[in-house]
Protein backbone atom coordinates (compact mmCIF):
# COMPACT_ATOMS: atom_id res chain seq x y z
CA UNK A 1 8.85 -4.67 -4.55
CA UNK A 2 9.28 -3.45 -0.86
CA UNK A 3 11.33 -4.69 1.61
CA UNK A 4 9.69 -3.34 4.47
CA UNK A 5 5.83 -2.00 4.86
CA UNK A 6 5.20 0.06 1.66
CA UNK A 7 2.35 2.33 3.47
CA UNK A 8 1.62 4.44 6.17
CA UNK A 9 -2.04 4.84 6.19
CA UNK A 10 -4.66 2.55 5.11
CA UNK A 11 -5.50 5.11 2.44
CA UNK A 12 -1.58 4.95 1.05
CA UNK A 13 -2.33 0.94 0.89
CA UNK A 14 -5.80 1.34 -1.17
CA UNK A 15 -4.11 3.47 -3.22
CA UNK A 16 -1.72 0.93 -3.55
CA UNK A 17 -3.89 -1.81 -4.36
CA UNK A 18 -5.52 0.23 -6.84
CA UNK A 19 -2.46 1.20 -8.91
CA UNK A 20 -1.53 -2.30 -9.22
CA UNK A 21 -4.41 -3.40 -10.19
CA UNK A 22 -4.77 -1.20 -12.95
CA UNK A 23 -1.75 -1.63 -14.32
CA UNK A 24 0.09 -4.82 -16.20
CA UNK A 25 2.59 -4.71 -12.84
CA UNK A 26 3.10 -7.50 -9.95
CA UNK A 27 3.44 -5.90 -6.35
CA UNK A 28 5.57 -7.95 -4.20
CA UNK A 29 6.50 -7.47 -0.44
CA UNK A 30 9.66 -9.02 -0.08
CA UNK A 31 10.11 -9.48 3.56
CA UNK A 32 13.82 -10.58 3.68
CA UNK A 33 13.72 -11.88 7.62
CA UNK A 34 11.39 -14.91 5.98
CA UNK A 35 14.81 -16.48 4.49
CA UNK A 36 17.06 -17.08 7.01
CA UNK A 37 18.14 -20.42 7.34
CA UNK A 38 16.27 -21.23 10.94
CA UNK A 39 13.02 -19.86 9.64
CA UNK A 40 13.37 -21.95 6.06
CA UNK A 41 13.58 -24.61 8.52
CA UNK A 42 10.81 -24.10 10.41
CA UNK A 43 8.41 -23.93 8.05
CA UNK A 44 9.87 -26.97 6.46
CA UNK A 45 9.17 -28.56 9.74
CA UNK A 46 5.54 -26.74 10.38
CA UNK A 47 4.52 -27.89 6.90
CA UNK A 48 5.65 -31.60 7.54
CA UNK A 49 3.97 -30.94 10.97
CA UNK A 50 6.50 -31.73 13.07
CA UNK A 51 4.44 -30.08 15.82
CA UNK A 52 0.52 -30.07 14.59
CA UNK A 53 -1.56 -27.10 14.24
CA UNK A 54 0.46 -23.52 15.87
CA UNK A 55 -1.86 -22.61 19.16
CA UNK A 56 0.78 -19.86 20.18
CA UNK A 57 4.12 -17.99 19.10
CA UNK A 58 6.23 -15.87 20.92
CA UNK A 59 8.34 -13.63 18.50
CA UNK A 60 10.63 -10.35 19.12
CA UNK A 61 13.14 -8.20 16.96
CA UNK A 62 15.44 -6.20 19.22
CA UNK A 63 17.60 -3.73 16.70
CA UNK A 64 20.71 -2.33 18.46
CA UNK A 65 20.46 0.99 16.85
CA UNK A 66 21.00 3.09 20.12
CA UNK A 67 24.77 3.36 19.80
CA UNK A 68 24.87 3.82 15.51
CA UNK A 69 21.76 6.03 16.07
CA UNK A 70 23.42 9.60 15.47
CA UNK A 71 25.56 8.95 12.06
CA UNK A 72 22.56 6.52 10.98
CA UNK A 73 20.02 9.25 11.55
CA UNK A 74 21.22 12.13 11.61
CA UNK A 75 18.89 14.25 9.48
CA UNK A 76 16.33 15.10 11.25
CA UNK A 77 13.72 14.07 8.55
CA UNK A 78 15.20 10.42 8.59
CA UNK A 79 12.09 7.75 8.50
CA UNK A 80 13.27 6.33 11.50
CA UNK A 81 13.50 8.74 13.61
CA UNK A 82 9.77 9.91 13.02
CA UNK A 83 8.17 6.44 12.24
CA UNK A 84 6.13 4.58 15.07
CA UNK A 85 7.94 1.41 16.16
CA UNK A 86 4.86 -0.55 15.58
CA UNK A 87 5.16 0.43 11.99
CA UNK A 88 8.06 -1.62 11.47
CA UNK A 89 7.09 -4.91 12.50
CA UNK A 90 7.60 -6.75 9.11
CA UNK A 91 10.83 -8.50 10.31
CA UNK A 92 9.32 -9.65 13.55
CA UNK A 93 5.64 -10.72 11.86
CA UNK A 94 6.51 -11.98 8.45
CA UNK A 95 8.34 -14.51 9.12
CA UNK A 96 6.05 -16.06 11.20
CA UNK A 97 2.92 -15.65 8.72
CA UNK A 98 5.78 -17.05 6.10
CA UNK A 99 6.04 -20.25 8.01
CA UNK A 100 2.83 -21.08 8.88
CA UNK A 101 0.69 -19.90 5.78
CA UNK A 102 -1.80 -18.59 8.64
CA UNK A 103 -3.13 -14.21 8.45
CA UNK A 104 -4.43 -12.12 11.56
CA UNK A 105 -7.77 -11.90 12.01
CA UNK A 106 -7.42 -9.58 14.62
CA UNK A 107 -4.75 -7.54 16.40
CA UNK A 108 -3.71 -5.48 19.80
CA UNK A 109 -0.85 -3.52 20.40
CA UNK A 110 0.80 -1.17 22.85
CA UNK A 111 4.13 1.14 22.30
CA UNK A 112 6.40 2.24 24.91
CA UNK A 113 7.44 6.11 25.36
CA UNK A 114 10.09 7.49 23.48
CA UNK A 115 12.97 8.01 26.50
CA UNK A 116 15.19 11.19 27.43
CA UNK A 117 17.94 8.88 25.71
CA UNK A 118 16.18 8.09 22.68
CA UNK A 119 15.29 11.86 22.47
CA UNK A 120 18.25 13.43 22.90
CA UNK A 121 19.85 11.47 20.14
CA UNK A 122 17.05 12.02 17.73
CA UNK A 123 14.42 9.65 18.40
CA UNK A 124 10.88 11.19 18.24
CA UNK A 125 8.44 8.64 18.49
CA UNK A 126 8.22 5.25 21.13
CA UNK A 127 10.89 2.77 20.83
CA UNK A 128 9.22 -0.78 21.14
CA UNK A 129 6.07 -1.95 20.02
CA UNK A 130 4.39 -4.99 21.12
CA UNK A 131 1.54 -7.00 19.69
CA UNK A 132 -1.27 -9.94 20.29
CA UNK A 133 -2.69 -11.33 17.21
CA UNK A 134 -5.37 -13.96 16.80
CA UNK A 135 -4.36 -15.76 13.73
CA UNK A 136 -6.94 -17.52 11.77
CA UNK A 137 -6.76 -21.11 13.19
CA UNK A 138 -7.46 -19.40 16.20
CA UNK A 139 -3.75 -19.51 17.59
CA UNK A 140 -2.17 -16.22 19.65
CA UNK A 141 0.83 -14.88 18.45
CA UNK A 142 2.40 -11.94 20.52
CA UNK A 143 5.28 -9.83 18.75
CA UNK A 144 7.82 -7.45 19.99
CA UNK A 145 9.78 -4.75 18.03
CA UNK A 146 12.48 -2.39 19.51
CA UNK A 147 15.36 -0.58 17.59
CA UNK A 148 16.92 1.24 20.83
CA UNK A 149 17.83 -1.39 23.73
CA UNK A 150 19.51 -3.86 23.01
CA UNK A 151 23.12 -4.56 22.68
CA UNK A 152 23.02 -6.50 19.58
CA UNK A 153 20.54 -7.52 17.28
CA UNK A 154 18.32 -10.53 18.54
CA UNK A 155 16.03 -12.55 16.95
CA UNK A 156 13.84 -14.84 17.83
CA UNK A 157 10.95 -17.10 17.30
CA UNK A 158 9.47 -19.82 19.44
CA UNK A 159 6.23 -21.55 17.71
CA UNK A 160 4.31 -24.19 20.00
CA UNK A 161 1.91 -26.82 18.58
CA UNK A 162 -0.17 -29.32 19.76
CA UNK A 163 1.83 -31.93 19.19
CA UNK A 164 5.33 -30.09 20.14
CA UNK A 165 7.28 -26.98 19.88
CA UNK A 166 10.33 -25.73 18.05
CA UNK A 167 12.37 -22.38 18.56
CA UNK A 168 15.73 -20.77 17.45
CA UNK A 169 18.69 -20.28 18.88
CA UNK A 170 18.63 -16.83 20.77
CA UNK A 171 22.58 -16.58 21.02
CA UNK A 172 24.46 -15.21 18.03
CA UNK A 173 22.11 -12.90 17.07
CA UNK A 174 19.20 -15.47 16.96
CA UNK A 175 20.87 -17.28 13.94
């Protein structure tokens, strides 16, 4: 089981795959952003569907690591500091893919640079990533991942259909 991506290169996940299958195990990914209670809901509501087939989803995770940054990273060879933003999309992406059922088919993404701020407090790669996928009904989904600027943590999902739209609440944390 893995909370968060398990691999770094495609030839980590292969390897992966491979080990698995040869052995009597069961690989899980165990996404934990998929179970809170306003994304249970909305894939309760998707699969009753509340607002017909997704055409679009806008979706961000905004970390506020910036100010616990030093004491939460401070060795040097911590994975965050070193790891590519846009490898640590899982809480922004899964839960989407959770609700709906529906995979990428194809993807796009752009990261930011990695600021004097970020830097100087140990930060060696970009600090947000941000993604368009075509899912496989055809719908866009754009994604956006940041650990250093905001103030709190905020989540947020906002899924439009063609028969409506549903969203949650972006105070509080995105609860």
């Amino acid at each position: 089981l893995s909370e968060v991506t398990a691999c770094w290169t495609m030839a980590e996940a292969v390897a992966l795959y491979e080990a698995v299958k040869q052995s009597n195990a069961v690989y899980s990914f165990g996404e934990n952003y998929c179970y809170f209670y306003h994304m249970l809901e909305m894939k309760k509501l998707y699969a009753q569907g509340v607002i017909g087939n997704l055409n679009y989803a806008d979706c961000s995770y905004y970390a506020a690591y910036r100010g616990t940054w030093i004491p939460f990273c401070k060795h040097k060879f911590e994975w965050r500091n070193w790891m590519p933003q846009s490898y640590y999309s899982s809480h922004v992406v899964g839960p989407l893919l959770y609700a709906t059922g529906l995979r990428p088919v194809a993807v796009s993404g752009l990261e930011s640079p990695n600021s004097e701020p970020s830097r100087s407090i140990g930060k060696l790669t970009d600090e947000t990533a941000a993604f368009t996928v075509k899912l496989a009904n055809g719908a866009m989904a754009h994604f956006a991942s940041d650990f250093m600027s905001a103030k709190s943590t905020f989540l947020w999902w906002f899924l439009s259909g063609d028969k409506g739209s549903m969203e949650n609440d972006r105070a509080g944390g995105g609860r």
